[in-house]
C-alpha atoms as a PDB file:
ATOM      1  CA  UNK A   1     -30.003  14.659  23.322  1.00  0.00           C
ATOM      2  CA  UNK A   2     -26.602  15.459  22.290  1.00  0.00           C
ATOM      3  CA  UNK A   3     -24.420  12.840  20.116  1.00  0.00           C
ATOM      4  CA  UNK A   4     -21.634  10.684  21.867  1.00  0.00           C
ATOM      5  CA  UNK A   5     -18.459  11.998  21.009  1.00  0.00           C
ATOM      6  CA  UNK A   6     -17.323   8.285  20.350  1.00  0.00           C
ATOM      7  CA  UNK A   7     -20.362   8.057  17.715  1.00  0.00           C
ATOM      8  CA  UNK A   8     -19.563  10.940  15.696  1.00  0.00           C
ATOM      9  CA  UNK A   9     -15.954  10.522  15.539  1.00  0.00           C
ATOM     10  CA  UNK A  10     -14.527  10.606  11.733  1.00  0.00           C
ATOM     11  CA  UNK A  11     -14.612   6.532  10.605  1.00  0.00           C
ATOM     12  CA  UNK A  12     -11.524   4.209  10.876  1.00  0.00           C
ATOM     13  CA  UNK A  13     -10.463   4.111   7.474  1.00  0.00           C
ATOM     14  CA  UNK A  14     -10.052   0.557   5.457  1.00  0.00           C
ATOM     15  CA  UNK A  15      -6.980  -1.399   5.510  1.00  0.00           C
ATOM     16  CA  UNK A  16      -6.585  -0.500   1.891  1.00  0.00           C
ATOM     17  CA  UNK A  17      -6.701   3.254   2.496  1.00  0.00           C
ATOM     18  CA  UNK A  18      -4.092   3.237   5.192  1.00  0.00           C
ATOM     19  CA  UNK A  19      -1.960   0.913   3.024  1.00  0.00           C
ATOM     20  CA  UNK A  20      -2.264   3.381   0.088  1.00  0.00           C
ATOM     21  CA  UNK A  21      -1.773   6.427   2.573  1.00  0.00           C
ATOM     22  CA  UNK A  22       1.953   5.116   3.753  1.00  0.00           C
ATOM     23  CA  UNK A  23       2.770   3.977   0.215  1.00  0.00           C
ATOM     24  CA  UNK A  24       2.268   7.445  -0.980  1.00  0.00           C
ATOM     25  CA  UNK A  25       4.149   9.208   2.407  1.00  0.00           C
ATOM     26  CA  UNK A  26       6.928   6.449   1.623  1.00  0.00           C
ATOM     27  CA  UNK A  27       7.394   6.877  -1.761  1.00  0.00           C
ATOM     28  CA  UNK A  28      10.194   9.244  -1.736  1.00  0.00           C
ATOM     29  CA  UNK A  29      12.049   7.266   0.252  1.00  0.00           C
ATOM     30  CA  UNK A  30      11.099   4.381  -1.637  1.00  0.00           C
ATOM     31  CA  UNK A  31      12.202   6.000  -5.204  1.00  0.00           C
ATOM     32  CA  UNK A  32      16.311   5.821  -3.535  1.00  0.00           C
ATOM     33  CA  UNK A  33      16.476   2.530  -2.593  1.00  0.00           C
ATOM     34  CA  UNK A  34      13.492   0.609  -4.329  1.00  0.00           C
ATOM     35  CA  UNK A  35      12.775   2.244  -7.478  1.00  0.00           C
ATOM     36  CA  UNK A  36      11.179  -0.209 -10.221  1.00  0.00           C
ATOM     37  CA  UNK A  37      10.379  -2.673  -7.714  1.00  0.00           C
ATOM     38  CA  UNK A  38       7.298  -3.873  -6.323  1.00  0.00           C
ATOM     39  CA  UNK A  39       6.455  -3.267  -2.606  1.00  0.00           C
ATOM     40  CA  UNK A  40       3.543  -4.625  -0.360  1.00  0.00           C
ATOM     41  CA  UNK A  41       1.843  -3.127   2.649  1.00  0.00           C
ATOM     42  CA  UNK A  42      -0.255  -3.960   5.344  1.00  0.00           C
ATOM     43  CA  UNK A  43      -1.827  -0.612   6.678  1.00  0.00           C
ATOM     44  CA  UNK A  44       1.037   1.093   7.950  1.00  0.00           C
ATOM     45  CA  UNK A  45       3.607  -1.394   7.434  1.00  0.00           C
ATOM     46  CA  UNK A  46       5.939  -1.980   4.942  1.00  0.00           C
ATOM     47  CA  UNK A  47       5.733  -6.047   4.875  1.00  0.00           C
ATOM     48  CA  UNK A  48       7.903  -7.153   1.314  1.00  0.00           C
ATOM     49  CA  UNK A  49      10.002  -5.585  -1.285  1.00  0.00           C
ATOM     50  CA  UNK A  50      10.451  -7.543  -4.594  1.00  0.00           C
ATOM     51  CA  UNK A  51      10.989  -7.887  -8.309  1.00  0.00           C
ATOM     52  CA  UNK A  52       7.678  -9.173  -9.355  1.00  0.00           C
ATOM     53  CA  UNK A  53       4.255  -8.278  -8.176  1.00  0.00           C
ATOM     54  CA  UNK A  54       3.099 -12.688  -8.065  1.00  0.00           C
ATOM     55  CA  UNK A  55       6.021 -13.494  -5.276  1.00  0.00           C
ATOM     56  CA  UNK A  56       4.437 -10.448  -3.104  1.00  0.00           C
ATOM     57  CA  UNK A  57       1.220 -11.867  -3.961  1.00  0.00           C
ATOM     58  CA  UNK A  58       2.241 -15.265  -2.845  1.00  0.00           C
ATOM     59  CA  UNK A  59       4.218 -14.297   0.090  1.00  0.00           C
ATOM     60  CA  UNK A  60       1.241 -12.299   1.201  1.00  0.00           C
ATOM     61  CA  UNK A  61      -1.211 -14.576   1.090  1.00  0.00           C
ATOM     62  CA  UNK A  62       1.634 -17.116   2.837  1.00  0.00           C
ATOM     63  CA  UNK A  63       1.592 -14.931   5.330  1.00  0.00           C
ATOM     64  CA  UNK A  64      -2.028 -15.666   6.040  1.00  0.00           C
ATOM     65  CA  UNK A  65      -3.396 -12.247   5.105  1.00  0.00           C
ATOM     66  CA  UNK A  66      -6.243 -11.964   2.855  1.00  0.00           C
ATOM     67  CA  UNK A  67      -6.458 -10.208  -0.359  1.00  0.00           C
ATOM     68  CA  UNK A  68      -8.208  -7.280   0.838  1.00  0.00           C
ATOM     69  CA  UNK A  69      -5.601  -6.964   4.000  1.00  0.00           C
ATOM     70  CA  UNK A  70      -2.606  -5.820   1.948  1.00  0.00           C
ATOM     71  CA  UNK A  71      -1.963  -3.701  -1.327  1.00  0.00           C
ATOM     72  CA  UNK A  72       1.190  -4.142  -3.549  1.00  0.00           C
ATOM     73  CA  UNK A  73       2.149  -1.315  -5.589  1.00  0.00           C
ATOM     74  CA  UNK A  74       4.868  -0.284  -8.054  1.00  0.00           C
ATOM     75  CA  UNK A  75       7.569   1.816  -7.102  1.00  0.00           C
ATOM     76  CA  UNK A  76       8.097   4.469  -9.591  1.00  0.00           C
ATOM     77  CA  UNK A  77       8.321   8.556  -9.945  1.00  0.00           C
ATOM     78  CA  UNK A  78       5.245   8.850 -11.924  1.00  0.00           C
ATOM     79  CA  UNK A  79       3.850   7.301  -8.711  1.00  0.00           C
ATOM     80  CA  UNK A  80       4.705  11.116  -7.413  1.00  0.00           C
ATOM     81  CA  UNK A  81       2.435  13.150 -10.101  1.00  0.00           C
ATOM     82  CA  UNK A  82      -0.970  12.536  -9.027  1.00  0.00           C
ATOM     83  CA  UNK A  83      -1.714   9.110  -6.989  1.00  0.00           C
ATOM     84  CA  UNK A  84      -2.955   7.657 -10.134  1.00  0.00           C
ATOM     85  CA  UNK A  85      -2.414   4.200 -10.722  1.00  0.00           C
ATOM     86  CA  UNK A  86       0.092   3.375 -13.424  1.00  0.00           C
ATOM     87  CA  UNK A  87       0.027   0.298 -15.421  1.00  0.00           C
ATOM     88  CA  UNK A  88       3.426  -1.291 -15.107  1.00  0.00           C
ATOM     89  CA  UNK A  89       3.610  -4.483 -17.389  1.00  0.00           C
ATOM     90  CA  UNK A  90       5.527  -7.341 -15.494  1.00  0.00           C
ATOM     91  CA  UNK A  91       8.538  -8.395 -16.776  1.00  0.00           C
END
C-alpha cells in the first residue's frame, strides 16, 4: 500500500515560522525605511510598524489575534548576521 501523496506532503509550518521567514526576507527592505523600529507580523503579512515593542503588543492583541498568531521583532542590521535574536532594551 503506497502512501497518499496528501499524507506525506512536507508539514504546514507554524504561524510563528512563517512570521519569522518574511521578517528575515523583509529585512533589507526594512533596514531603509524602518531601521530601529519595531515591526509585527502575522505569517506573511506585515501588520504594524512602531517605536515600542508594548503598542505592537497592544495593537496586536486589539486586533483580536492571539499571542502565538503574530511575532514582533526589532529592526536592525545585526538582524542580517545570523537570525539570532538580539536583545534590544526598550527605550
Amino acid at each position: 500500500m503506497q502512501p497518499d501523496k496528501e499524507s506525506a506532503a512536507a508539514p504546514i509550518p507554524s504561524i510563528e515560522s512563517q512570521s519569522m521567514d518574511a521578517f528575515y526576507r523583509d529585512l533589507p527592505e526594512l533596514l531603509k525605511k524602518h531601521s530601529r523600529e519595531w515591526v509585527a507580523y502575522h505569517g506573511d503579512e506585515l501588520i504594524g510598524v512602531g517605536r515600542t515593542k508594548t503598542a505592537l503588543y497592544l495593537k496586536c492583541l486589539g486586533d483580536g489575534l492571539k499571542e502565538d498568531e503574530f511575532v514582533v521583532r526589532f529592526v536592525h542590521e545585526l538582524a542580517l548576521s545570523d537570525h539570532e535574536e538580539v536583545y534590544v532594551p526598550e527605550v
